[in-house]
Protein backbone atom coordinates (compact mmCIF):
# COMPACT_ATOMS: atom_id res chain seq x y z
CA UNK A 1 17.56 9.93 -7.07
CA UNK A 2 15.43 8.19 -4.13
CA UNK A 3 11.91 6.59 -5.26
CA UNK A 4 9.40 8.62 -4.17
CA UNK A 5 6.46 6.62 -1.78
CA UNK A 6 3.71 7.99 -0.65
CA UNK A 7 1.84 6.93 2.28
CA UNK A 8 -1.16 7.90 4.08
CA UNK A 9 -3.54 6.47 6.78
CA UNK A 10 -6.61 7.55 9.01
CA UNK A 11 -6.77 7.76 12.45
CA UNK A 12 -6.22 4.10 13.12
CA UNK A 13 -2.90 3.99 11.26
CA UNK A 14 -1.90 7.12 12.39
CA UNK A 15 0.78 6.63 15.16
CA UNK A 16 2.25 3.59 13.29
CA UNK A 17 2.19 5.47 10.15
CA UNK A 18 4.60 8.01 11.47
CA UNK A 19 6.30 4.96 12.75
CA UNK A 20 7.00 3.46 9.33
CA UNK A 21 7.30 7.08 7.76
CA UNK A 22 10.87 6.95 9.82
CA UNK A 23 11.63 3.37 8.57
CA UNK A 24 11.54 4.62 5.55
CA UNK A 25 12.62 7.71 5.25
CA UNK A 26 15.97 5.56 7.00
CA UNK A 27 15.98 3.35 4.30
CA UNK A 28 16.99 6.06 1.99
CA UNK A 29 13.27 7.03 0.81
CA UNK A 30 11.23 10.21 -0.37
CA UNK A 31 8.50 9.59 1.87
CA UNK A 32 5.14 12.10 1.15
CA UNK A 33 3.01 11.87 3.88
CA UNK A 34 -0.71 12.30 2.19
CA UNK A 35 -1.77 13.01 5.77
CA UNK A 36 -3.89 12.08 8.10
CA UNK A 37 -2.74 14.51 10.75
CA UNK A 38 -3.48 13.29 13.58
CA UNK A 39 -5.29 10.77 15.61
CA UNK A 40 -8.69 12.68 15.23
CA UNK A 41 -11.20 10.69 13.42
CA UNK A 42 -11.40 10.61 9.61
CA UNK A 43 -12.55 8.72 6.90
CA UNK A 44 -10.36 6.68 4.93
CA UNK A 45 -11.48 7.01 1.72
CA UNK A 46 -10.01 10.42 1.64
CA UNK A 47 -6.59 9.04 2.33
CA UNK A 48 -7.02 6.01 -0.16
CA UNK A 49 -8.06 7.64 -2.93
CA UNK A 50 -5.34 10.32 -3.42
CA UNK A 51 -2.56 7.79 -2.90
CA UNK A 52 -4.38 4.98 -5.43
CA UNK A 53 -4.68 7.82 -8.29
CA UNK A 54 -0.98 8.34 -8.35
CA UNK A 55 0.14 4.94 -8.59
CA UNK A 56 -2.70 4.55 -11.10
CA UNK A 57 -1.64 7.53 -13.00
CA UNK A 58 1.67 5.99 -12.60
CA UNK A 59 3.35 9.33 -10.75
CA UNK A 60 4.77 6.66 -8.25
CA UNK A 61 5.29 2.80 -8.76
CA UNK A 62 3.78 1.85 -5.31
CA UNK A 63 2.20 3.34 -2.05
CA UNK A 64 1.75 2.58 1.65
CA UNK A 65 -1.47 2.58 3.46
CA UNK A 66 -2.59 1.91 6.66
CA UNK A 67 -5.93 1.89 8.79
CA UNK A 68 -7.36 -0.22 11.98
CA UNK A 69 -7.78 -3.61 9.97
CA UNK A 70 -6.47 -2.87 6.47
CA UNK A 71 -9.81 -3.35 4.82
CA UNK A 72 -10.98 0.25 4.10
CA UNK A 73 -8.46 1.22 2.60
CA UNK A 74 -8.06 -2.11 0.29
CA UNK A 75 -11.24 -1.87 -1.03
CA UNK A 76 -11.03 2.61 -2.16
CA UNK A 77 -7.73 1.66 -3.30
CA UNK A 78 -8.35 -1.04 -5.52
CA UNK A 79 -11.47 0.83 -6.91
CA UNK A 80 -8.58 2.49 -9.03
CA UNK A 81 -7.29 1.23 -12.52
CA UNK A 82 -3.75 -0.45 -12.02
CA UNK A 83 -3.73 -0.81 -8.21
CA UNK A 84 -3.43 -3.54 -6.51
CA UNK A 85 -3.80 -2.76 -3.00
CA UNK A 86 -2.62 -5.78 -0.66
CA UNK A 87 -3.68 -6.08 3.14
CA UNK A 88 -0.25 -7.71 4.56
CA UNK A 89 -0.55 -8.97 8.18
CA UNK A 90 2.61 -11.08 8.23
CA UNK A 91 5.34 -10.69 5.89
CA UNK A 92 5.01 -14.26 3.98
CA UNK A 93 1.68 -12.20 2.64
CA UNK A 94 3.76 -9.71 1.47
CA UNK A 95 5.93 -11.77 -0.13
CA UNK A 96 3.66 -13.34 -2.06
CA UNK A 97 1.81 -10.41 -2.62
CA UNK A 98 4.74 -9.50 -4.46
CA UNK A 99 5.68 -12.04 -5.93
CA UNK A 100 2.07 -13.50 -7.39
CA UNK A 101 0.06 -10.41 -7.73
CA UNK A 102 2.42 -7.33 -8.04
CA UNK A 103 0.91 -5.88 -5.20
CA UNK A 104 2.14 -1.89 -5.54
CA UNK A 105 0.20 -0.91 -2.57
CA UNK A 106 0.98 -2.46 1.15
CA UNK A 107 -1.99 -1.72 2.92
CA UNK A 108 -1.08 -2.42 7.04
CA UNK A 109 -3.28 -3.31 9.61
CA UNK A 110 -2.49 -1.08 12.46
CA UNK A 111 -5.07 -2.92 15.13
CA UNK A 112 -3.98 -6.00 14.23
CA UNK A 113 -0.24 -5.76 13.80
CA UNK A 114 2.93 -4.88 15.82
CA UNK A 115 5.52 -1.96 14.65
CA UNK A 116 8.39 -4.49 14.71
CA UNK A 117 5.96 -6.78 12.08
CA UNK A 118 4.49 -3.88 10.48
CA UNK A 119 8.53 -2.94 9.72
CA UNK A 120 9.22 -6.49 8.72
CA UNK A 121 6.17 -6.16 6.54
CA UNK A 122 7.54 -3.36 4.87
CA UNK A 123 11.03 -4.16 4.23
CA UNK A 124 9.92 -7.52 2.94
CA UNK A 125 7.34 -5.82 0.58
CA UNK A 126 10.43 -3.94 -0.74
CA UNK A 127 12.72 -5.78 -1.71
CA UNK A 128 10.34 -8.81 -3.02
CA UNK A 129 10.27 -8.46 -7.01
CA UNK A 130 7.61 -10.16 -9.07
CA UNK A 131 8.09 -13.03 -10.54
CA UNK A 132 6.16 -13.01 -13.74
CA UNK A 133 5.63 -16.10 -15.80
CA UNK A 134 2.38 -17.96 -15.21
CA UNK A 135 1.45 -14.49 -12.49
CA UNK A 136 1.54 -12.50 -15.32
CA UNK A 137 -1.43 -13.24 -17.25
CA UNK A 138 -3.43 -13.26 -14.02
CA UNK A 139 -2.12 -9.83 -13.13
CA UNK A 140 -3.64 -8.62 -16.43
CA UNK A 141 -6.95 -10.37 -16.42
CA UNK A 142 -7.38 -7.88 -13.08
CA UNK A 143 -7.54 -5.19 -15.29
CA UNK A 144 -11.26 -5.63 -16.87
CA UNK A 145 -12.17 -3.54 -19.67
CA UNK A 146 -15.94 -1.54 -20.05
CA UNK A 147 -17.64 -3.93 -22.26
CA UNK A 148 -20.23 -1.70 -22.56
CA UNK A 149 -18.21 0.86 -24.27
């Protein structure tokens, strides 16, 4: 059985979204497409979110997103427990992404990128596993717990 990735963007990411839908869809993927539609404006939080809740609820072990600079949809991503939404503009960011943080969100940034980069991106992204070690107890200091509770 194929790992299931969703990905999602606004109107920014939109054409290279469909783009990288193929790409992965070729690399032997289940791709679900959390929309947007179109290149009609939208708001990106209503991409982000639905995507960041199911690698948060753990339904999927990572997620692609994409928008005009990357930024947007970093910061309603991240706003979810267990994500770790990285903005990759070259693929040595990925990489390390990977590899230091266990980034399980690639966030692309469609203004700022080309769709042969934005595919090395992805494909780097991929196959980069984490390391662990010394990244590990930084990866869990992310997760802060309510104090106040």
């Amino acid at each position: 059985m194929s790992e299931r990735i969703p990905i999602a963007s606004d109107h920014a990411g939109f054409a290279m979204k469909e783009q990288i839908k193929a790409k992965l869809t070729a690399m032997g993927y289940d791709v679900q497409d959390l929309g947007t539609s179109s290149e009609a404006s939208t708001d990106y939080p209503d991409y982000a979110h639905p995507l960041a809740e199911e690698v948060s609820k753990g339904e999927v072990r990572r997620g692609v997103l994409l928008c005009g600079t990357g930024l947007g949809m970093s910061y309603a991503a991240n706003r979810h427990a267990h994500v770790r939404a990285a903005v990759a503009w070259n693929a040595d960011v990925a990489r390390l992404s990977r590899q230091h943080n266990d980034a399980n969100v690639l966030v692309l940034p469609a203004r700022c990128i080309s769709e042969r980069d934005a595919e090395d991106i992805l494909k780097v992204w991929l196959d980069t596993p984490f390391d662990g070690g010394r990244h590990e107890r930084r990866v869990e200091k992310i997760e802060l717990e309510d104090e106040s509770k």
